[in-house]
N, C-alpha and C. Protein backbone atom coordinates (compact mmCIF):
# COMPACT_ATOMS: atom_id res chain seq x y z
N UNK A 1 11.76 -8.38 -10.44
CA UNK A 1 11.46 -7.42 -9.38
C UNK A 1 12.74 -7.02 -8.67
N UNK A 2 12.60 -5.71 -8.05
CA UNK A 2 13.18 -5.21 -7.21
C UNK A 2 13.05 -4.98 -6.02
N UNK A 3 13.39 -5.47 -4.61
CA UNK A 3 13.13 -5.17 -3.65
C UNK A 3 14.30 -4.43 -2.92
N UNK A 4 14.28 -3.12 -3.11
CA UNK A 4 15.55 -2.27 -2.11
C UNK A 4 15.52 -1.94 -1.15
N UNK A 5 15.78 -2.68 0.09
CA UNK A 5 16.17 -2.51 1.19
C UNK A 5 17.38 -1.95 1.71
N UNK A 6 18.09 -1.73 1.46
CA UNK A 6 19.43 -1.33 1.86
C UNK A 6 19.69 -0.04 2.51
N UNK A 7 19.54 -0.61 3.88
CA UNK A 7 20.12 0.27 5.15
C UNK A 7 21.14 0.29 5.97
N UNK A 8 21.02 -0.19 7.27
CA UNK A 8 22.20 0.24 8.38
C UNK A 8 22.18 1.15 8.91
N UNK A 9 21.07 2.04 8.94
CA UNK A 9 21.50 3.27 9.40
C UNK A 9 21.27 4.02 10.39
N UNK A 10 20.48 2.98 11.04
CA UNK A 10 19.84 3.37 12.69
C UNK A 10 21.05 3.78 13.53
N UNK A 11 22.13 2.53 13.36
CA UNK A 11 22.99 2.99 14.60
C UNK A 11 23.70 4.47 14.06
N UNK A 12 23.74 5.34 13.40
CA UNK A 12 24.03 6.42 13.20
C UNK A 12 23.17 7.56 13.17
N UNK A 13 21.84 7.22 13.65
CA UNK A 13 20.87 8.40 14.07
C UNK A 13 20.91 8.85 15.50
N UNK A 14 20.58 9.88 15.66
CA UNK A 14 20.88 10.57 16.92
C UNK A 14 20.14 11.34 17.35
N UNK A 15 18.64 10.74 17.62
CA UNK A 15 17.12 11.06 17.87
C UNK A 15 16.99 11.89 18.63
N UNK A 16 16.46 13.22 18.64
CA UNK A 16 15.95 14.04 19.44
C UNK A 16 16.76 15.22 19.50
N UNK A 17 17.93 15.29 18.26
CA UNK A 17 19.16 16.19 18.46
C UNK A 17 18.76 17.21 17.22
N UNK A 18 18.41 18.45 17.17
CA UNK A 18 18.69 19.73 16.22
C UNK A 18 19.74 19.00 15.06
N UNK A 19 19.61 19.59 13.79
CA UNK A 19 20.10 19.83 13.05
C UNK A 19 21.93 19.92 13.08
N UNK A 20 21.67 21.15 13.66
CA UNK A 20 22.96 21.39 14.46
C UNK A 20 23.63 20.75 15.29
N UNK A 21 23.11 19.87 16.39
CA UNK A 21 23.09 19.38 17.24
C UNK A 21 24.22 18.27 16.85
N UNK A 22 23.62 17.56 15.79
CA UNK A 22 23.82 16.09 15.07
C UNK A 22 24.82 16.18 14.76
N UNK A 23 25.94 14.95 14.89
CA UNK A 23 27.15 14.83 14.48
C UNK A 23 27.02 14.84 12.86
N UNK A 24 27.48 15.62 11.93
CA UNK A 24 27.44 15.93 10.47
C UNK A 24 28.02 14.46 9.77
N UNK A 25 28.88 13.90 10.28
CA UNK A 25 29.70 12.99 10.27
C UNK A 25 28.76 11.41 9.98
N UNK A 26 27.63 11.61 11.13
CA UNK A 26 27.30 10.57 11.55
C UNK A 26 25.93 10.72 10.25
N UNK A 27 25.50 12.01 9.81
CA UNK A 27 24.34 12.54 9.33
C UNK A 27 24.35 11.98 8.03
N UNK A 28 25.89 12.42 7.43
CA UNK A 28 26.25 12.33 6.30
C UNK A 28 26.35 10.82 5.70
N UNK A 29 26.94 9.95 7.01
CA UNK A 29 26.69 8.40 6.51
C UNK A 29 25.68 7.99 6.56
N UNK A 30 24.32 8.72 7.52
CA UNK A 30 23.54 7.51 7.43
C UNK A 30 22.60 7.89 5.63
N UNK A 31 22.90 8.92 5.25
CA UNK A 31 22.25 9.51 3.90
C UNK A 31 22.88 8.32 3.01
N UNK A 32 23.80 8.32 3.15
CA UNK A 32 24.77 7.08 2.08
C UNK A 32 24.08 6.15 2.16
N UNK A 33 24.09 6.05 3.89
CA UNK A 33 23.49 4.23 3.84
C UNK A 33 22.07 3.90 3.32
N UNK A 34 21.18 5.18 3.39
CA UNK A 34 20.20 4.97 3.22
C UNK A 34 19.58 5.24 1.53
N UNK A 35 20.16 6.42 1.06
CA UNK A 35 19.89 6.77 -0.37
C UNK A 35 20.95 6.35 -0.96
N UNK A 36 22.54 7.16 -0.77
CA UNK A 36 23.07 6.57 -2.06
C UNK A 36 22.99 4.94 -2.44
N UNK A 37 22.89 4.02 -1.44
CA UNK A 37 22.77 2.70 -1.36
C UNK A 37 21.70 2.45 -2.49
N UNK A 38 20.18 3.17 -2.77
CA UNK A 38 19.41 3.03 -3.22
C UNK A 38 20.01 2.81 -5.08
N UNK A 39 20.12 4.53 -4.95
CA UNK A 39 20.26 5.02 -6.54
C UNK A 39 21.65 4.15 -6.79
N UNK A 40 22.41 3.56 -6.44
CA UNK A 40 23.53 2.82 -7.25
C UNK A 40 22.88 1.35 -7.30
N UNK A 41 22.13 0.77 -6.53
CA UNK A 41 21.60 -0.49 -6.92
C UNK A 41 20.77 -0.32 -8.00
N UNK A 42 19.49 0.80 -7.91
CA UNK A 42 18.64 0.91 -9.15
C UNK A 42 19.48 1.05 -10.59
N UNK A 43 20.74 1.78 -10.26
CA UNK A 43 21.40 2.43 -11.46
C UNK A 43 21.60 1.31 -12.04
N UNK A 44 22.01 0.02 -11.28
CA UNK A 44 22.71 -1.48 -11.84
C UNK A 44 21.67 -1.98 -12.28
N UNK A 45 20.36 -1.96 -11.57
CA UNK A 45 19.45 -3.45 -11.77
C UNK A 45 18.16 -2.73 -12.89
N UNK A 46 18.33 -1.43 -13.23
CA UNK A 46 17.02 -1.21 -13.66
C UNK A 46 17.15 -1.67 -15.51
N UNK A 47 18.85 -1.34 -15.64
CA UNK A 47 18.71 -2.06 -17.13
C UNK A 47 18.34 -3.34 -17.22
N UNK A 48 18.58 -4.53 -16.33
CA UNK A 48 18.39 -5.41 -16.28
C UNK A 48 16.46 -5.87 -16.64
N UNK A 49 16.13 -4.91 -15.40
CA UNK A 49 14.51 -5.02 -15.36
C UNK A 49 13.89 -4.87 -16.55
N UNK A 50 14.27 -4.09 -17.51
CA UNK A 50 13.54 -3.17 -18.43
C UNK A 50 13.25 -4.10 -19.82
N UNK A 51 14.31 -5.37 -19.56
CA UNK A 51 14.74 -5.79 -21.01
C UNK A 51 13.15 -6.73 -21.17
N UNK A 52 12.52 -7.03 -19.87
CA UNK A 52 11.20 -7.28 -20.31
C UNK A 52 10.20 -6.87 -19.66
N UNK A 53 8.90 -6.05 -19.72
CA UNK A 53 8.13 -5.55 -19.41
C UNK A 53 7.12 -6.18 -18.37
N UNK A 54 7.14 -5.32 -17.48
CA UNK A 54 6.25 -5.76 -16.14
C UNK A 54 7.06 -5.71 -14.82
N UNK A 55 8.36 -5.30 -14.69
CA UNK A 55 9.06 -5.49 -14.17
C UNK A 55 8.22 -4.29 -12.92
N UNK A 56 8.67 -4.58 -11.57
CA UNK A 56 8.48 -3.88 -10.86
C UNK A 56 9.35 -3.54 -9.56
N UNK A 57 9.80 -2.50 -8.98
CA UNK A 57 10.18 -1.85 -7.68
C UNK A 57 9.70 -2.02 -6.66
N UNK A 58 10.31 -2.46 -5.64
CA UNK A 58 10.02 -1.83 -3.97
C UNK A 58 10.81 -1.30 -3.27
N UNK A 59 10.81 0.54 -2.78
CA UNK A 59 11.61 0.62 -2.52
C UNK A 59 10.93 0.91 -0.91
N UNK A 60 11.79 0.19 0.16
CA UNK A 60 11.35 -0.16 1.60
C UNK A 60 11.74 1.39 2.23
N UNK A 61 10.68 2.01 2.65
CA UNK A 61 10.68 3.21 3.49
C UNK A 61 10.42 2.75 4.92
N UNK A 62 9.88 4.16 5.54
CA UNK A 62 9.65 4.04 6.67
C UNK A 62 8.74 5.38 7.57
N UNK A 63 7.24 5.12 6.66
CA UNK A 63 6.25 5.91 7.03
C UNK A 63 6.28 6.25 5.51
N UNK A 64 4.63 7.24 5.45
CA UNK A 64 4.72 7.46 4.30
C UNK A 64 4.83 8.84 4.04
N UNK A 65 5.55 9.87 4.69
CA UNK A 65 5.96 10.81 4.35
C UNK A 65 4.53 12.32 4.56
N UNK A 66 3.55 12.10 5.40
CA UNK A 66 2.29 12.91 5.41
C UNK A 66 3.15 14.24 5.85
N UNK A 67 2.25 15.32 5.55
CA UNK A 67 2.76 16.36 5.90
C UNK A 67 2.60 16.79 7.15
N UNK A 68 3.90 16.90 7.70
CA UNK A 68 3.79 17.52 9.25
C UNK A 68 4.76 16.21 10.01
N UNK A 69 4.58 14.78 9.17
CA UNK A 69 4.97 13.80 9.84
C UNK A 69 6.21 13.70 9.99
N UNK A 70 6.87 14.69 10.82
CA UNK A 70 8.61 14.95 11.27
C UNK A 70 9.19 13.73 12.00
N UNK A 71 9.92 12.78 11.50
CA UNK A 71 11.15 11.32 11.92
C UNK A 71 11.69 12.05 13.06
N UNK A 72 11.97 13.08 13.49
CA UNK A 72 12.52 13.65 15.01
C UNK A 72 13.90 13.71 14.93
N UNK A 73 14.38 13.71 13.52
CA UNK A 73 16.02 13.43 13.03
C UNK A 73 16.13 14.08 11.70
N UNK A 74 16.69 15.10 11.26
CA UNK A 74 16.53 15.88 9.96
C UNK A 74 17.23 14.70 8.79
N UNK A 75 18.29 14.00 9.50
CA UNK A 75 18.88 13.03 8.53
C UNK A 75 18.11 11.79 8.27
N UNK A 76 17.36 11.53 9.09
CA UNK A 76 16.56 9.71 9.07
C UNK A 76 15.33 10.62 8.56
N UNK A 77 15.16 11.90 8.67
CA UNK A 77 14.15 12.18 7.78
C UNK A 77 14.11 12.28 6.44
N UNK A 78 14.71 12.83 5.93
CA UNK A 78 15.48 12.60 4.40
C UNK A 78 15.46 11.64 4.23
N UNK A 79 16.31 10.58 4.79
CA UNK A 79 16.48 9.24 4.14
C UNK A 79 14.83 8.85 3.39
N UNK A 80 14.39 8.52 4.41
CA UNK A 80 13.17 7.79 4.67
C UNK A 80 11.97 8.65 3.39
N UNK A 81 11.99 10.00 3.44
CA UNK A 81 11.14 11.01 2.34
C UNK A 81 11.98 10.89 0.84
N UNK A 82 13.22 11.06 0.62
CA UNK A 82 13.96 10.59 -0.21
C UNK A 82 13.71 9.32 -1.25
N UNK A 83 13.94 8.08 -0.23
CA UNK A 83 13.20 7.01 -0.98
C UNK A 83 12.00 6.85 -1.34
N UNK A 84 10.90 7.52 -0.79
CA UNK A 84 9.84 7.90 -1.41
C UNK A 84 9.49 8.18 -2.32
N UNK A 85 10.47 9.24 -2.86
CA UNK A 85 10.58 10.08 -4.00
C UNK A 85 11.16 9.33 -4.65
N UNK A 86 12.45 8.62 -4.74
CA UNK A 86 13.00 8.14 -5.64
C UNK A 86 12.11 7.18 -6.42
N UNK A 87 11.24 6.28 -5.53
CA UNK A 87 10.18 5.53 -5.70
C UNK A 87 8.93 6.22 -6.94
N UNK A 88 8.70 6.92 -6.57
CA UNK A 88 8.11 7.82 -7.31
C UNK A 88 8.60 8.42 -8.61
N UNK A 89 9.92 8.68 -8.72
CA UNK A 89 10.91 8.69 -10.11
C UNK A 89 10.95 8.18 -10.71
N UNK A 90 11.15 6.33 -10.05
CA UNK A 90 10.87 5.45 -10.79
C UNK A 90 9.78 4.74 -11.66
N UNK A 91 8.27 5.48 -11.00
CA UNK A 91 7.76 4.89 -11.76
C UNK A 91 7.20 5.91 -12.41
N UNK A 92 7.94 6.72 -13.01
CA UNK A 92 7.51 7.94 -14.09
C UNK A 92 8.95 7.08 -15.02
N UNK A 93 9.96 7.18 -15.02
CA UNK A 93 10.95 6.65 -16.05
C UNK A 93 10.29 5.37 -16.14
N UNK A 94 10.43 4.31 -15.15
CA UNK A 94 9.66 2.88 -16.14
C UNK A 94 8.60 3.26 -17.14
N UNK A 95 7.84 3.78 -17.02
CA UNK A 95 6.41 3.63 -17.18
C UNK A 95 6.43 3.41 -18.82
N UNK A 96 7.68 3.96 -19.57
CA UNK A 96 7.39 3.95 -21.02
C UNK A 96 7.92 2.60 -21.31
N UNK A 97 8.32 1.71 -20.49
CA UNK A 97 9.07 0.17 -20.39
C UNK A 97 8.03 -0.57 -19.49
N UNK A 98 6.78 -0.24 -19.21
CA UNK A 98 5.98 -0.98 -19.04
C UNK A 98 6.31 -1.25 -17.61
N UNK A 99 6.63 -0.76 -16.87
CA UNK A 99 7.06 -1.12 -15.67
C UNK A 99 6.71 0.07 -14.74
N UNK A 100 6.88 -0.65 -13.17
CA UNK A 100 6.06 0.24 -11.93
C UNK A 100 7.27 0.20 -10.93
N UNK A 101 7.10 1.12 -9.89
CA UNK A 101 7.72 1.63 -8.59
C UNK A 101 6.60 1.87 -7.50
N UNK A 102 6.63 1.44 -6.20
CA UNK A 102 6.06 1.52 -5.14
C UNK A 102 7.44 1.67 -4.37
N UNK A 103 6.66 2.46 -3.06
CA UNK A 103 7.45 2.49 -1.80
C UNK A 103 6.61 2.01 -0.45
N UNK A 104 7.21 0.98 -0.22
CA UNK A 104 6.25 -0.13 0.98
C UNK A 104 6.73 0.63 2.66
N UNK A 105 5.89 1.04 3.50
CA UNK A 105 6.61 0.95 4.91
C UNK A 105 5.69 -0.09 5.61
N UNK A 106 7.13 -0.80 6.23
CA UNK A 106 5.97 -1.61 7.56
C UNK A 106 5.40 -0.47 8.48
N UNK A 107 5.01 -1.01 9.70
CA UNK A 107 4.42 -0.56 10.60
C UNK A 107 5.49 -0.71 12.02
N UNK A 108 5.15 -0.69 12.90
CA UNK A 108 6.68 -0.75 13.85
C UNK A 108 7.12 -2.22 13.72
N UNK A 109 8.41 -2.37 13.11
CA UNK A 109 8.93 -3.67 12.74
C UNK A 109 9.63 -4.63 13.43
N UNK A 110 9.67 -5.69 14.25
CA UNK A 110 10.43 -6.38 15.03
C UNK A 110 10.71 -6.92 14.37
N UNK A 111 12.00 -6.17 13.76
CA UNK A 111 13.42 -6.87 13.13
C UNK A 111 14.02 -7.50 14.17
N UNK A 112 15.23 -8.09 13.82
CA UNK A 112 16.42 -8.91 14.90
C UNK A 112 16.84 -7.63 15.54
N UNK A 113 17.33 -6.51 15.39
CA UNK A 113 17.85 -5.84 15.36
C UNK A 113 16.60 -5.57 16.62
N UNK A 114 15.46 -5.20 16.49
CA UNK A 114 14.81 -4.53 17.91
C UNK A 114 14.23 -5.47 18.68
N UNK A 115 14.36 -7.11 18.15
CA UNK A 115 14.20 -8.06 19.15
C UNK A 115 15.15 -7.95 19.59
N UNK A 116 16.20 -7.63 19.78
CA UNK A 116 17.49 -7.87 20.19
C UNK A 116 17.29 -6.88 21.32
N UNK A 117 17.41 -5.54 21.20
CA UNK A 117 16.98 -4.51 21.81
C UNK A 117 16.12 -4.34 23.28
N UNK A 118 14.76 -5.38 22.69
CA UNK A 118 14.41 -5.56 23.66
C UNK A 118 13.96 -6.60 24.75
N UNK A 119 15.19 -7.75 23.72
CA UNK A 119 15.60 -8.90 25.09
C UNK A 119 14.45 -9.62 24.87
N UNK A 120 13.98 -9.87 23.58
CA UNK A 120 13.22 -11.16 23.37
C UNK A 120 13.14 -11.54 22.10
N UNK A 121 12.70 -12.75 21.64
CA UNK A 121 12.93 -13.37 20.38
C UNK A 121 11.37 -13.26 19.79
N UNK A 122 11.33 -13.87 18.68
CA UNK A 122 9.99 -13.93 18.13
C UNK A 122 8.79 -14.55 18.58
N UNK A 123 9.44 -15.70 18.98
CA UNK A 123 8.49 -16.52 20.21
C UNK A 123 7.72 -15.74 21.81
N UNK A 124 8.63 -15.33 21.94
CA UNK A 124 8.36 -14.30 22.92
C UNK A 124 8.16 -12.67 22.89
N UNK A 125 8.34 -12.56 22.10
CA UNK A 125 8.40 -11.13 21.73
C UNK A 125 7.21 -10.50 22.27
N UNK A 126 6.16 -10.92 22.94
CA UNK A 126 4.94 -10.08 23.62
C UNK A 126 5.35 -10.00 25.10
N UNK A 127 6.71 -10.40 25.69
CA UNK A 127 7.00 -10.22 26.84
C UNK A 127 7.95 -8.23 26.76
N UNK A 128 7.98 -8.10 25.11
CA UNK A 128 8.16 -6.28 25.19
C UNK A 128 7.38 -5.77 25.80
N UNK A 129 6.45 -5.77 26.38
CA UNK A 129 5.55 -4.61 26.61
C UNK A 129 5.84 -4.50 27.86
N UNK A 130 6.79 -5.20 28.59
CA UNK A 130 7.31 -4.50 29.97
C UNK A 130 8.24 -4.11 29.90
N UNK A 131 9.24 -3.52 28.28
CA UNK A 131 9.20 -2.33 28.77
C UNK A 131 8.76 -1.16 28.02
N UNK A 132 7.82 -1.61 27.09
CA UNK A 132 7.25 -0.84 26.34
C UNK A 132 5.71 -1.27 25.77
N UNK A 133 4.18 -0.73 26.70
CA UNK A 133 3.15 -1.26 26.68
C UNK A 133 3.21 -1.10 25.03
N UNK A 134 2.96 -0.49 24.43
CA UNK A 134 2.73 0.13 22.84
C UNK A 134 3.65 -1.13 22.18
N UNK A 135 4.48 -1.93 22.25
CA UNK A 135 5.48 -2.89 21.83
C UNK A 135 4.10 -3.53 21.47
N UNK A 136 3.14 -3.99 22.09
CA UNK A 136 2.13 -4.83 21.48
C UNK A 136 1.65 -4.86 20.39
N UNK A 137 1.68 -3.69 19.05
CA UNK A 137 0.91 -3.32 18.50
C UNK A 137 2.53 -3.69 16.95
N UNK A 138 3.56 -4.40 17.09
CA UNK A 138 4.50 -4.61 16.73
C UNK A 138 4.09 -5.30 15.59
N UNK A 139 4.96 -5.60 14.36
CA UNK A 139 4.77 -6.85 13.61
C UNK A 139 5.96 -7.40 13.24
N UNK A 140 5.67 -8.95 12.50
CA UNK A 140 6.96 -9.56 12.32
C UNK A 140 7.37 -9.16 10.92
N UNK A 141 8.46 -9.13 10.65
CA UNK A 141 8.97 -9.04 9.04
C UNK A 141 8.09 -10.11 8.00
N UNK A 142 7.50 -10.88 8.07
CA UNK A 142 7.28 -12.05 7.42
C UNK A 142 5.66 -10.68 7.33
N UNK A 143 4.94 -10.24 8.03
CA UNK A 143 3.84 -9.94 7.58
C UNK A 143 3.93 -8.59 6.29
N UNK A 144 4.74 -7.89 6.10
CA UNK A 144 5.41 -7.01 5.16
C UNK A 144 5.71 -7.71 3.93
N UNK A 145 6.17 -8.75 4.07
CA UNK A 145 7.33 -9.46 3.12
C UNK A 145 5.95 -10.26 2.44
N UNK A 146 4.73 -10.73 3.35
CA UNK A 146 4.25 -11.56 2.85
C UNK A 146 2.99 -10.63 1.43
N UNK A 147 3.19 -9.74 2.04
CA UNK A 147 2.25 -8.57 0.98
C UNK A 147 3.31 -8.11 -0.01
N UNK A 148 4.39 -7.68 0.14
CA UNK A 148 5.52 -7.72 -1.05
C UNK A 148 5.04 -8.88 -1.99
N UNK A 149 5.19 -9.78 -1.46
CA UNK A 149 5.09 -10.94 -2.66
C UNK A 149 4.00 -11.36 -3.06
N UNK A 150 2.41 -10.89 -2.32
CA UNK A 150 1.06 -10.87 -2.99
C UNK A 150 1.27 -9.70 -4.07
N UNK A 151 2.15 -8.22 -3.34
CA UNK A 151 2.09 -7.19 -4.41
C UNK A 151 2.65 -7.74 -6.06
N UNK A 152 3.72 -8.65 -5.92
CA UNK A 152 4.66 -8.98 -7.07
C UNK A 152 4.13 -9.91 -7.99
N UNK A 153 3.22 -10.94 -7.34
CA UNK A 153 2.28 -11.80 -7.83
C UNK A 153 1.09 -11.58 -8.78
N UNK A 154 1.05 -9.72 -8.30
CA UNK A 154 -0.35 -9.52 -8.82
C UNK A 154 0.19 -8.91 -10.24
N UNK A 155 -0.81 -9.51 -11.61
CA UNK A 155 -0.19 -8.83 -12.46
C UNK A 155 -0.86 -7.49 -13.05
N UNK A 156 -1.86 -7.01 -12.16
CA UNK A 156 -2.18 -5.62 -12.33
C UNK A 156 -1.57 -4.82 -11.35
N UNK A 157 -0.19 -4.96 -10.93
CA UNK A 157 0.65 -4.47 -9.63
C UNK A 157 1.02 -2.86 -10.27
N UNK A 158 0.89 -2.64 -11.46
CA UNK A 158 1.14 -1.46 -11.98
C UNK A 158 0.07 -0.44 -11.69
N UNK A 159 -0.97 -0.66 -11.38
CA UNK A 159 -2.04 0.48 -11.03
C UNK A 159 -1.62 1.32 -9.40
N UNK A 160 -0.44 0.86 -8.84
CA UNK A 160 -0.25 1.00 -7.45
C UNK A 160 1.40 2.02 -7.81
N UNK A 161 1.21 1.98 -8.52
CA UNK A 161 2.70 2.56 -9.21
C UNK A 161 2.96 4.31 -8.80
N UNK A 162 3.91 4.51 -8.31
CA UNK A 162 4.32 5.68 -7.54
C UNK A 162 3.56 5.91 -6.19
N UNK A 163 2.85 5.23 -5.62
CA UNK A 163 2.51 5.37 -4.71
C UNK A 163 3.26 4.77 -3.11
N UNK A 164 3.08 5.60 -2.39
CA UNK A 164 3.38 4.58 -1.08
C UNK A 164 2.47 3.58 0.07
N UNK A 165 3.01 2.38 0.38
CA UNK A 165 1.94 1.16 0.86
C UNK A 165 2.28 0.85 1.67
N UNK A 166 1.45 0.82 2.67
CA UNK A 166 1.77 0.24 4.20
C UNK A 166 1.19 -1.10 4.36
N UNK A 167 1.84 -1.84 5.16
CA UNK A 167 2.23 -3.36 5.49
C UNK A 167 0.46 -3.66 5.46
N UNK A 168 0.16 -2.72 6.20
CA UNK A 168 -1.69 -2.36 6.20
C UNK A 168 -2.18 -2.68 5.36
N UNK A 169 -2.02 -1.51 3.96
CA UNK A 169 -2.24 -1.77 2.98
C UNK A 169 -2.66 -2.87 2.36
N UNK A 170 -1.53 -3.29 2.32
CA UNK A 170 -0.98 -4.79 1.45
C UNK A 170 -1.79 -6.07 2.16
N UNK A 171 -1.85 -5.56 3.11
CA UNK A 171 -2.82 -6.81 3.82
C UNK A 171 -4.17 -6.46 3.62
N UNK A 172 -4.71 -5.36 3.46
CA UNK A 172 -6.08 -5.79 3.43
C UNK A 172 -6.84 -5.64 1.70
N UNK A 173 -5.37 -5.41 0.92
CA UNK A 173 -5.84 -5.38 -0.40
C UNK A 173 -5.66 -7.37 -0.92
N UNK A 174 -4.93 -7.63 -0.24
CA UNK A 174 -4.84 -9.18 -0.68
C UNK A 174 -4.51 -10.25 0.96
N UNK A 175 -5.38 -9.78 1.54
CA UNK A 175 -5.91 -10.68 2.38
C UNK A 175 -4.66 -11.51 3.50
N UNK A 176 -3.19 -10.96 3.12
CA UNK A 176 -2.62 -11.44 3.81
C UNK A 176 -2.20 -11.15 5.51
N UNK A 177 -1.76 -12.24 6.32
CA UNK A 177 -1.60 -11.82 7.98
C UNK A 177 -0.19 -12.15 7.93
N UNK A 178 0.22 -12.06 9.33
CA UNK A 178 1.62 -12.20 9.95
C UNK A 178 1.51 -13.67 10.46
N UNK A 179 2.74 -13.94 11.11
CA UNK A 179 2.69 -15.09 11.20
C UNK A 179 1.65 -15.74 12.25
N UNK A 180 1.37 -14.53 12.73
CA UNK A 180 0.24 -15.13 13.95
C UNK A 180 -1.20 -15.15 13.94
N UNK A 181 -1.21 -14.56 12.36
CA UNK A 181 -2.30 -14.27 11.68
C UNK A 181 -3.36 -13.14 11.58
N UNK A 182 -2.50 -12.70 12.31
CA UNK A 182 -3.40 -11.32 12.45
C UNK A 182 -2.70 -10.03 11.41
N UNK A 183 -3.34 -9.07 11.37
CA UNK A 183 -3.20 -7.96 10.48
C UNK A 183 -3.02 -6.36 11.49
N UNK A 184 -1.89 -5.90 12.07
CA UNK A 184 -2.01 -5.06 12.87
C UNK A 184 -2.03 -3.55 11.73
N UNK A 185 -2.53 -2.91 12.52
CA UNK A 185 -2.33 -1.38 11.33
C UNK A 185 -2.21 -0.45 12.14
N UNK A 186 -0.79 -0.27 12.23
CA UNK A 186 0.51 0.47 13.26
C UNK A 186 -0.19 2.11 12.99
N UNK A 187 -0.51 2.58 11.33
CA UNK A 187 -0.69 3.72 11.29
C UNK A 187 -1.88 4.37 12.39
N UNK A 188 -2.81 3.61 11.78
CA UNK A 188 -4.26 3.92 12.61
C UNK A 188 -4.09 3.58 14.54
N UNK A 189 -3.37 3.01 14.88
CA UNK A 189 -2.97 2.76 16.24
C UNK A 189 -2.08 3.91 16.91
N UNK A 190 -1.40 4.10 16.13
CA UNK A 190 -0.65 5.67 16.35
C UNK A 190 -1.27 6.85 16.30
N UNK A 191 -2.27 7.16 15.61
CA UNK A 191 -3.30 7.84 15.38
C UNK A 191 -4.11 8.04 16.40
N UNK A 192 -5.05 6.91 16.65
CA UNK A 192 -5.97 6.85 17.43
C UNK A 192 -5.71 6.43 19.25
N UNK A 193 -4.44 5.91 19.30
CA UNK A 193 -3.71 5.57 20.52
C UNK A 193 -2.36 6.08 21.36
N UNK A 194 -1.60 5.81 20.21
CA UNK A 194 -0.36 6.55 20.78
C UNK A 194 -0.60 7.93 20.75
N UNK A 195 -0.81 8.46 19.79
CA UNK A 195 -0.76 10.00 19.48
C UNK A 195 -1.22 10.88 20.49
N UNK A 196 -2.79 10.60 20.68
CA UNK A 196 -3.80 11.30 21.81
C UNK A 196 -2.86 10.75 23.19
N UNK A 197 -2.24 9.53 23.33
CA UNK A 197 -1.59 8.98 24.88
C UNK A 197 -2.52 8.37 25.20
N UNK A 198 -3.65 7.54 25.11
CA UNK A 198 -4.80 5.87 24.84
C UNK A 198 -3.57 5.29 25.47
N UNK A 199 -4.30 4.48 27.08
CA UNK A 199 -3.58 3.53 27.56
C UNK A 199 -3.10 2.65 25.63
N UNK A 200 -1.93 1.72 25.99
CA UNK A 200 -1.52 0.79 25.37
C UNK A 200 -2.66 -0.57 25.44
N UNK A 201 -3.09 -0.92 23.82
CA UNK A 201 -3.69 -1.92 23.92
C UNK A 201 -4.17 -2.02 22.33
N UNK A 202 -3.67 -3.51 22.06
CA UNK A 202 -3.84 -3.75 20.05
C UNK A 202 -5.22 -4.34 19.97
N UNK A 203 -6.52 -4.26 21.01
CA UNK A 203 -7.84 -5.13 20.60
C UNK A 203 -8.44 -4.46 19.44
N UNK A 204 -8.71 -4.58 17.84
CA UNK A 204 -9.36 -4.44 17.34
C UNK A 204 -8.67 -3.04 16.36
N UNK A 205 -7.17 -3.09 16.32
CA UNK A 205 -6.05 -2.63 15.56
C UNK A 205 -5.48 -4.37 15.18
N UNK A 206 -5.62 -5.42 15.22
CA UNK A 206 -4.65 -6.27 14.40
C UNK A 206 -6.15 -7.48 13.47
């Protein structure tokens, strides 16, 4: 298997800025960090994969690309629709090598990187919601990661092939939770909460 993660590229987005607006500079690396990073790892690892059949892709997005669903950044938008696609490339070239491509997004992710951000650790991490009520509705990396590896386990994982899967997904096709055991589903909470402006509150989203 393949799991491609390879980013960095937050600190070079510049949210809420036009096209124009955006440092080209800053636009242009985070495309690197985010795609070319992709297609030169696949370019290395896919001969590898191929030499025996069943092999499979994940390539880690971030949303699943619906129409209309604008990242608020023309460059973190690309990235993010990009790997999608590439995901999707891939599992049209495997497919005659017996092999699959998915593109997984979590749901809002408390990485280190946005525990950090917002001044609490994993243990604590429900003390975010002062300063962000909606922080509640968060998940840990381990609940993503833990459906990655139900996805990799499964050996009919090829029927899921070119498609994109949310952390959601993956949890309620093989039963897995986060570490706290619960199953949040960021999409449908955004939907039905954030979107309309629904005080903040995860009862009966996790």
């Amino acid at each position: 298997m393949l799991v491609n993660n390879v980013w960095g590229g937050d600190m070079f987005t510049e949210w809420g800025r036009t096209l124009w607006e955006h440092s080209l500079d800053r636009g242009l690396r985070l495309l690197h960090q985010g795609v070319d990073t992709h297609l030169i790892t696949s370019h290395h690892a896919l001969p590898l994969m191929i030499r025996r059949p069943g092999g499979l892709v994940v390539e880690m997005t971030d949303g699943k690309a619906i129409d209309g669903d604008y990242r608020e950044s023309v460059f973190y938008d690309l990235v993010k629709v990009s790997v999608i696609r590439l995901a999707q490339a891939q599992a049209s070239e495997l497919r005659p090598h017996r092999g699959a491509a998915v593109a997984v997004t979590p749901g809002w992710l408390r990485s280190e990187r946005m525990l950090d951000a917002y001044g609490v650790t994993e243990p604590t991490w429900r003390d975010g919601v002062a300063r962000d009520p909606h922080f509640c509705i968060t998940e840990s990396p381990h609940y993503v990661g833990r459906g990655v590896a139900a996805l990799v386990a499964d050996a009919e994982a090829a029927r899921f092939s070119g498609r994109t899967l949310s952390s959601a997904d993956l949890a309620a096709e093989y039963g897995v939770t986060g570490v706290d055991g619960t199953r949040p589903d960021f999409a449908r909470y955004y939907a039905e909460v954030m979107a309309p402006g629904r005080p903040a509150g995860d009862q009966g989203f996790r």
